[in-house]
Structure formats: structure tokens, C-alpha cells
N, C-alpha and C. Protein backbone atom coordinates (compact mmCIF):
# COMPACT_ATOMS: atom_id res chain seq x y z
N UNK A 1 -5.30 -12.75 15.59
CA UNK A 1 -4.76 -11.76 14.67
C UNK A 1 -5.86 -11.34 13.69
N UNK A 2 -5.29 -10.33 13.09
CA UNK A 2 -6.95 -9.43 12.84
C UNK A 2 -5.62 -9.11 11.38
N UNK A 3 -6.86 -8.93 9.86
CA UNK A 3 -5.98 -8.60 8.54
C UNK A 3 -6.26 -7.23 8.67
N UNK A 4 -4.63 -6.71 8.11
CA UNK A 4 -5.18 -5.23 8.04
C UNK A 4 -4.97 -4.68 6.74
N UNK A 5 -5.24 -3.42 5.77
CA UNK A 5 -4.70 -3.26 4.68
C UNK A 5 -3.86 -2.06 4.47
N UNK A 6 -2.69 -2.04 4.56
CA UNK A 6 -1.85 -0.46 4.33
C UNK A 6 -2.24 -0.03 2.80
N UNK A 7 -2.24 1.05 2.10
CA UNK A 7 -2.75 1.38 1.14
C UNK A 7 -1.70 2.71 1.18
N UNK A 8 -0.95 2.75 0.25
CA UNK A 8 0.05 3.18 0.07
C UNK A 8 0.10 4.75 -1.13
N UNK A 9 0.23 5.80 -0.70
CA UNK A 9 0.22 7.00 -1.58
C UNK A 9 1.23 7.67 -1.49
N UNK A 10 1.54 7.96 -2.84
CA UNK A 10 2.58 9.15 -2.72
C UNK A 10 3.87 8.33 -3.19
N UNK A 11 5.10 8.91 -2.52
CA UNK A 11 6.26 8.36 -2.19
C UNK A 11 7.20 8.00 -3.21
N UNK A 12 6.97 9.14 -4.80
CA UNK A 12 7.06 8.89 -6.29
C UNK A 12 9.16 8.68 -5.70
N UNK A 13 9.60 7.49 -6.31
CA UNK A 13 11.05 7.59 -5.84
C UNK A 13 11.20 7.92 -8.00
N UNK A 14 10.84 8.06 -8.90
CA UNK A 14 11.61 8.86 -10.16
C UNK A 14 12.15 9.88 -10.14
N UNK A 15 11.98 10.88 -9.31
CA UNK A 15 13.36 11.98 -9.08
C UNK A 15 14.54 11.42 -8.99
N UNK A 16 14.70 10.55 -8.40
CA UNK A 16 16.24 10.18 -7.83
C UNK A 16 17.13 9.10 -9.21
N UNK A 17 18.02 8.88 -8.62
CA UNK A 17 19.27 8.38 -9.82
C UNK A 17 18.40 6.87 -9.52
N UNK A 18 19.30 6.10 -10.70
CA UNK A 18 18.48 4.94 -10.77
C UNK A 18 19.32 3.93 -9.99
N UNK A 19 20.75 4.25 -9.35
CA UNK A 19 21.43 3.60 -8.53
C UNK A 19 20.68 3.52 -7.07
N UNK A 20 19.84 5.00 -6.60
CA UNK A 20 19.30 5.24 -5.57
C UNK A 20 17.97 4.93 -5.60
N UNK A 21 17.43 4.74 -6.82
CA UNK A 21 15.78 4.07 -7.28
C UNK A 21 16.08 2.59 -6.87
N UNK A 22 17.44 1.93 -6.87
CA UNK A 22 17.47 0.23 -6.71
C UNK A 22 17.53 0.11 -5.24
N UNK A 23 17.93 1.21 -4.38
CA UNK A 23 18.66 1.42 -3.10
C UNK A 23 17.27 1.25 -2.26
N UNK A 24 16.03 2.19 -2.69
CA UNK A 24 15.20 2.34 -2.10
C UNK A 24 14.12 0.68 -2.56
N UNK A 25 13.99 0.64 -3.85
CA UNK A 25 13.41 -0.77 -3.81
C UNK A 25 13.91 -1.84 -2.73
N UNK A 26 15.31 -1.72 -2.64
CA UNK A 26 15.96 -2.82 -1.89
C UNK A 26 15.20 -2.71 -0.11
N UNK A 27 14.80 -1.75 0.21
CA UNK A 27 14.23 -1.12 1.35
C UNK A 27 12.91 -1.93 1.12
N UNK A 28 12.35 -1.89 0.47
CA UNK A 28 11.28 -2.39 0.23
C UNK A 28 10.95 -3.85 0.13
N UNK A 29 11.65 -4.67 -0.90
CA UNK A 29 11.87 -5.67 -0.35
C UNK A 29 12.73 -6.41 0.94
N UNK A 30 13.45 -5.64 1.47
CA UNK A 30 14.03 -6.20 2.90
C UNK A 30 12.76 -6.30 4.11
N UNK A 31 11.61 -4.77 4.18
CA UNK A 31 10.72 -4.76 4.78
C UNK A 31 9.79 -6.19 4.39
N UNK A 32 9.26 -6.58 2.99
CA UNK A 32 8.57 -7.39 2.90
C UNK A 32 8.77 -8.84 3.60
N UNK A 33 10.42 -8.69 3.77
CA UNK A 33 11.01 -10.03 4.06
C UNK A 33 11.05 -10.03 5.21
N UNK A 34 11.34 -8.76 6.34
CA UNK A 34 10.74 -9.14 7.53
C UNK A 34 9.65 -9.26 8.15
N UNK A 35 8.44 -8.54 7.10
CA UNK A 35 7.18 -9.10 7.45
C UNK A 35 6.45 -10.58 7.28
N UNK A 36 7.55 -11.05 6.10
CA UNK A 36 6.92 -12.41 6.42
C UNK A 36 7.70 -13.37 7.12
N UNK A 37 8.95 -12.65 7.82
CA UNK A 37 9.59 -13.96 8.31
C UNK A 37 8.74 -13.52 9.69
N UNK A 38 8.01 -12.93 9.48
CA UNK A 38 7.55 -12.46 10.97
C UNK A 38 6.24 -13.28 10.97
N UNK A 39 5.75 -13.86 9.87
CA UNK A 39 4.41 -14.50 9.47
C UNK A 39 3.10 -13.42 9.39
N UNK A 40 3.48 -12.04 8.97
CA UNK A 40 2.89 -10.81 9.41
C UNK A 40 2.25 -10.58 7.83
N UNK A 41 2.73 -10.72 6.83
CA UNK A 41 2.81 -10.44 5.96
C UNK A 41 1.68 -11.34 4.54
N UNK A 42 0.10 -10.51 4.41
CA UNK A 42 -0.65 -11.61 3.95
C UNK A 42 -0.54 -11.41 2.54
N UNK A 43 -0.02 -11.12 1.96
CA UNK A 43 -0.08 -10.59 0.32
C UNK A 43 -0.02 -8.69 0.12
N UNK A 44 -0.05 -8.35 -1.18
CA UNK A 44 0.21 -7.01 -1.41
C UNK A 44 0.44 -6.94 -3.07
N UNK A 45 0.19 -6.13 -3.93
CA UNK A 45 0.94 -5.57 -5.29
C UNK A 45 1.02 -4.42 -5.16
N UNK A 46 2.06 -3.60 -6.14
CA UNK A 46 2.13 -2.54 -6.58
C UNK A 46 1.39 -1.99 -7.65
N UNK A 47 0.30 -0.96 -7.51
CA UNK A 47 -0.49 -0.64 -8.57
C UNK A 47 0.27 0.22 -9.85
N UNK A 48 0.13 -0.21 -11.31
CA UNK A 48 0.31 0.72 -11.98
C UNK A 48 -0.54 2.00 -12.19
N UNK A 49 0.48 3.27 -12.70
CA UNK A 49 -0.32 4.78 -12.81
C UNK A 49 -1.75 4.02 -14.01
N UNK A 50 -2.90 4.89 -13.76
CA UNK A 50 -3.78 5.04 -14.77
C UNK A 50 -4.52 3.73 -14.49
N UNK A 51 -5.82 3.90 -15.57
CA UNK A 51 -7.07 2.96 -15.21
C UNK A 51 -7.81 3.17 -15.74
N UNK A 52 -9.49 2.83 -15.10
CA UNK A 52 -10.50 2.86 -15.25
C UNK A 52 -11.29 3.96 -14.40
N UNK A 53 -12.20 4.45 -14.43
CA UNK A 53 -13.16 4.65 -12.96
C UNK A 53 -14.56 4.59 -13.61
N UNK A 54 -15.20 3.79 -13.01
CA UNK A 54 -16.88 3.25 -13.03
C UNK A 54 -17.84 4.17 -12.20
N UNK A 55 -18.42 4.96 -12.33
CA UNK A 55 -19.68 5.64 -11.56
C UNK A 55 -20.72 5.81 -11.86
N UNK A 56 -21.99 6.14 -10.67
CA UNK A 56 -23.10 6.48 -10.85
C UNK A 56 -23.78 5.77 -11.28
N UNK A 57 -24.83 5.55 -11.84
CA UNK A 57 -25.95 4.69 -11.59
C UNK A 57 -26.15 4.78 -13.60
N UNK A 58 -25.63 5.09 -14.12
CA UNK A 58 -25.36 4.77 -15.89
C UNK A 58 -23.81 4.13 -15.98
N UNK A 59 -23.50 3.79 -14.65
CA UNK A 59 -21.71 3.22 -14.46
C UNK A 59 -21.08 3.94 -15.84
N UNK A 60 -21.16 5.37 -15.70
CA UNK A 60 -20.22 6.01 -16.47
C UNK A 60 -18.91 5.59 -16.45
N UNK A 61 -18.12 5.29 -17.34
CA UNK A 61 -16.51 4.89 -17.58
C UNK A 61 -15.97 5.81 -17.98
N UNK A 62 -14.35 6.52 -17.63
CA UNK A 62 -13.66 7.53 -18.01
C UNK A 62 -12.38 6.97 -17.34
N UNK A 63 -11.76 7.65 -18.22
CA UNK A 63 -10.17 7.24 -17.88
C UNK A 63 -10.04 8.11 -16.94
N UNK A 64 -8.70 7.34 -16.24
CA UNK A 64 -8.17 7.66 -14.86
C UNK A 64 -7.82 6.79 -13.65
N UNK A 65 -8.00 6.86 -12.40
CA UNK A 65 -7.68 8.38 -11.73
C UNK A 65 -6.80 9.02 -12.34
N UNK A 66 -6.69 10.43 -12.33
CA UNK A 66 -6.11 11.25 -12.62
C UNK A 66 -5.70 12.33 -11.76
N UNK A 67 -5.20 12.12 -10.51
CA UNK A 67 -5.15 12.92 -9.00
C UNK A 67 -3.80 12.99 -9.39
N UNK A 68 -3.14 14.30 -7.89
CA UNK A 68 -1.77 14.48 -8.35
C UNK A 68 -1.29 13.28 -7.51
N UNK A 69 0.27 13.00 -8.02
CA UNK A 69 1.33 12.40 -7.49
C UNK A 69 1.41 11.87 -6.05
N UNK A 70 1.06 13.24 -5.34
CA UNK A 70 0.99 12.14 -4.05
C UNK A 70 -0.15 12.03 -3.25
N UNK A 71 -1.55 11.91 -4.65
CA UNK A 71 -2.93 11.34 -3.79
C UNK A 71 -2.72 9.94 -5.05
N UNK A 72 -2.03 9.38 -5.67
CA UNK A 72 -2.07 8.31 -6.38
C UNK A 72 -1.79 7.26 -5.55
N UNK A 73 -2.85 6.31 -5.80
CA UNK A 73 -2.79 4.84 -4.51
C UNK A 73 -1.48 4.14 -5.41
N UNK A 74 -0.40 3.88 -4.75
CA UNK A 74 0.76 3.36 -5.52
C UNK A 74 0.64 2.25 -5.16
N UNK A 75 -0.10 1.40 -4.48
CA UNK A 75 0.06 -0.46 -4.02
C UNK A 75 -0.35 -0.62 -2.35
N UNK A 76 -0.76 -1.65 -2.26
CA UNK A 76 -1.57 -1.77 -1.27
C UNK A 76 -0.64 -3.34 -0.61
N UNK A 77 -0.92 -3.41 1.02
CA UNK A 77 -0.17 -4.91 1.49
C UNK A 77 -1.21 -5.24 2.48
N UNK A 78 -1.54 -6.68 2.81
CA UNK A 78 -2.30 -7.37 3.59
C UNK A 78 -1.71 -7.68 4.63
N UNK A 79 -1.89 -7.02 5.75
CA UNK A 79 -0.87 -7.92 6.82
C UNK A 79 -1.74 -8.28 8.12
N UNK A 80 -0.67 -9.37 8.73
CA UNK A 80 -1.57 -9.59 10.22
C UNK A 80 -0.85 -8.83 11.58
N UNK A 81 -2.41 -8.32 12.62
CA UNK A 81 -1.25 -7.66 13.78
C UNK A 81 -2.85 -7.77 14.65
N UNK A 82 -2.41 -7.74 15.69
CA UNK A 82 -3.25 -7.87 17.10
C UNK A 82 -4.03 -6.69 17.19
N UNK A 83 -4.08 -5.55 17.16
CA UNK A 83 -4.79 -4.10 16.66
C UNK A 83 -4.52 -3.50 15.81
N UNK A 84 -5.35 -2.37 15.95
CA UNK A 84 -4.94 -1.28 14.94
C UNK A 84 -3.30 -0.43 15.52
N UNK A 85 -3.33 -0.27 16.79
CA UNK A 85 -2.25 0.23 17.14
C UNK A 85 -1.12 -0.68 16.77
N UNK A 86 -1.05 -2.04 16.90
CA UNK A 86 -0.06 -2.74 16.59
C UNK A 86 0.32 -2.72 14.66
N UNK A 87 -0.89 -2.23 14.03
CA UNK A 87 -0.89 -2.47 12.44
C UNK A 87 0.05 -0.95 12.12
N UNK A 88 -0.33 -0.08 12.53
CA UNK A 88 0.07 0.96 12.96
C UNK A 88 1.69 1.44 12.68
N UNK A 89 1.89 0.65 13.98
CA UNK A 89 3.55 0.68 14.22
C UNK A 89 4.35 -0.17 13.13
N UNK A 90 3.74 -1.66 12.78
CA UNK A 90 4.57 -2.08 11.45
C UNK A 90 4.48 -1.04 10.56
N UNK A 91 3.28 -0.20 9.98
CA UNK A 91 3.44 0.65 8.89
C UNK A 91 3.98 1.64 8.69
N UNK A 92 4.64 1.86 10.21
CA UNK A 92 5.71 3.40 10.18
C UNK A 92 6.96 2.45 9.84
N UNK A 93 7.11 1.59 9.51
CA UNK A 93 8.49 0.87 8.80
C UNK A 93 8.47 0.95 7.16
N UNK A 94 7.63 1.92 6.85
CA UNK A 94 7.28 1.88 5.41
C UNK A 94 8.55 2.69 4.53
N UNK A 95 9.53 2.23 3.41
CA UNK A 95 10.44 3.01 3.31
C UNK A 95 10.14 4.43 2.37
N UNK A 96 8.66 4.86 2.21
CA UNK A 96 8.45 5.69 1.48
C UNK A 96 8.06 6.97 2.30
N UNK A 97 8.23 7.07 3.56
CA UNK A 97 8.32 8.74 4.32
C UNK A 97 9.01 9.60 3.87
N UNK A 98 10.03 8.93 3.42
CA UNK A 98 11.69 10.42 3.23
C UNK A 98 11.28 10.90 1.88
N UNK A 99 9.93 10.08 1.09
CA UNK A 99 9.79 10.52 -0.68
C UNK A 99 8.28 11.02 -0.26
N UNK A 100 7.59 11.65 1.30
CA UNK A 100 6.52 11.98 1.43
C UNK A 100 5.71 11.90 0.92
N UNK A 101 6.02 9.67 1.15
CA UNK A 101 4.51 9.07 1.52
C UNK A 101 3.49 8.49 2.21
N UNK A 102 2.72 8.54 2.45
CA UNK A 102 1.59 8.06 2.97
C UNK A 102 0.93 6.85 2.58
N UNK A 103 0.78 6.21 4.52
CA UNK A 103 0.23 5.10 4.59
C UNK A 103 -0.99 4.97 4.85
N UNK A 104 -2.34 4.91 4.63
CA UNK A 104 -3.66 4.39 5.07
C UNK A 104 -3.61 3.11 5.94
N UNK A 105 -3.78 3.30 6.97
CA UNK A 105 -4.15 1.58 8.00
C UNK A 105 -5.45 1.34 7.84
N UNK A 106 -5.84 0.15 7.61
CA UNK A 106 -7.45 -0.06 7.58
C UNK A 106 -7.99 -1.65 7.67
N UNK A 107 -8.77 -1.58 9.45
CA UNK A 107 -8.95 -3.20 9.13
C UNK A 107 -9.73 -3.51 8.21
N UNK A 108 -9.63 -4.96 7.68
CA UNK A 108 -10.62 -5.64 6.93
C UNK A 108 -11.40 -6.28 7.38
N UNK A 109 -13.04 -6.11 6.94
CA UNK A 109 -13.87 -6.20 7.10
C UNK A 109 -14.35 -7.92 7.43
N UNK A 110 -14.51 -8.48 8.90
CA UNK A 110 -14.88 -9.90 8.54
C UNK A 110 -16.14 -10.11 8.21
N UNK A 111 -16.31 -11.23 7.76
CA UNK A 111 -17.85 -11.63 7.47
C UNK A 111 -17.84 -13.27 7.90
N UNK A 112 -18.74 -13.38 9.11
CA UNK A 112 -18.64 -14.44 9.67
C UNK A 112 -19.24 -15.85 9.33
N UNK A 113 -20.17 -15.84 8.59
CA UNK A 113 -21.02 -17.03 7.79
C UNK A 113 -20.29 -17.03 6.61
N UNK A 114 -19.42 -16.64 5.98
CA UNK A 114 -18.86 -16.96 4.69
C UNK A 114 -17.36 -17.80 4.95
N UNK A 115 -17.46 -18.87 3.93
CA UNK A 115 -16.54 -19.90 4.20
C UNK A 115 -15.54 -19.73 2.69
């Protein structure tokens, strides 16, 4: 099994009532729970809006990101799956499509001499 990282954008559920904001969390944690009863599931948080950003070679600091709504990285999850095609298919179980969002699949990088 190979780690992969979903990286999660978009998918703002604050439009909706807050009966249907608990409805869709509940989606979210039910998914988490079958990813780890699946042993699939290696860690993850939900990022809060706003930050830092560091650049360039004087590591300029300025507040932000400041992108719209649905280029904001909302939380990221670690999971395990046999390919990319297999990482793939768990991440179309993501309950944030119907609030048009977007998943990034991306393996992680091994490094084989480090213990």
C-alpha cells in the first residue's frame, strides 16, 4: 500500500441551514469511519480560512491566501490504497461534490534511507 494525499477545495457547505450544515458534516464523518474501519484511513485536518504566505528569496510574509471560495484548500486526508486509480475511486466518496468540490489525489513522496 502506497500513502496518498486528497487535498480538498471548494465545497463551502455555509449557504445551507445549519440543520443541513450538521447533515452534511455527518457525511463526513460516516466517510472517515469507513475509511478507517477499512484501515485506509492515515490521518487528515480541516484547514482554517486565512494564514500566512512566505516567498521569494527575502521570504516576504503577507497575509493570506486570499483566493476565491472554491480555490481555498479546505483540509487535506492521508490515506492508504494500492494505486493511484484505486486512491482515486475512494476520493469520489468525498461528500463535498453536490457543494462543487474538488478533490486533488496525490501520492506521497517516499524517501527510502530515512527511518
Amino acid at each position: 500500500m502506497e500513502k496518498y494525499m486528497f487535498i480538498f477545495f471548494g465545497g463551502d457547505p455555509s449557504h445551507l441551514s445549519p440543520d443541513a450544515q450538521q447533515a452534511h458534516m455527518q457525511k463526513w464523518f460516516d466517510w472517515v469511519q469507513k475509511l478507517t474501519n477499512e484501515k485506509r484511513y492515515v490521518g487528515g485536518e480541516a484547514l482554517l480560512p486565512g494564514g500566512k504566505t512566505i516567498k521569494g528569496s527575502k521570504k516576504a510574509v503577507t497575509d493570506g491566501p486570499f483566493t476565491e471560495s472554491k480555490e481555498v484548500v479546505g483540509g487535506y486526508f492521508v490515506v492508504l490504497a494500492k494505486n493511484l486509480d484505486e486512491a482515486v475511486e475512494m476520493a469520489k466518496e468525498c461528500p463535498d461534490y453536490s457543494l462543487d468540490g474538488v478533490v486533488e489525489v496525490r501520492e506521497v513522496m517516499k524517501f527510502d534511507n530515512m527511518e
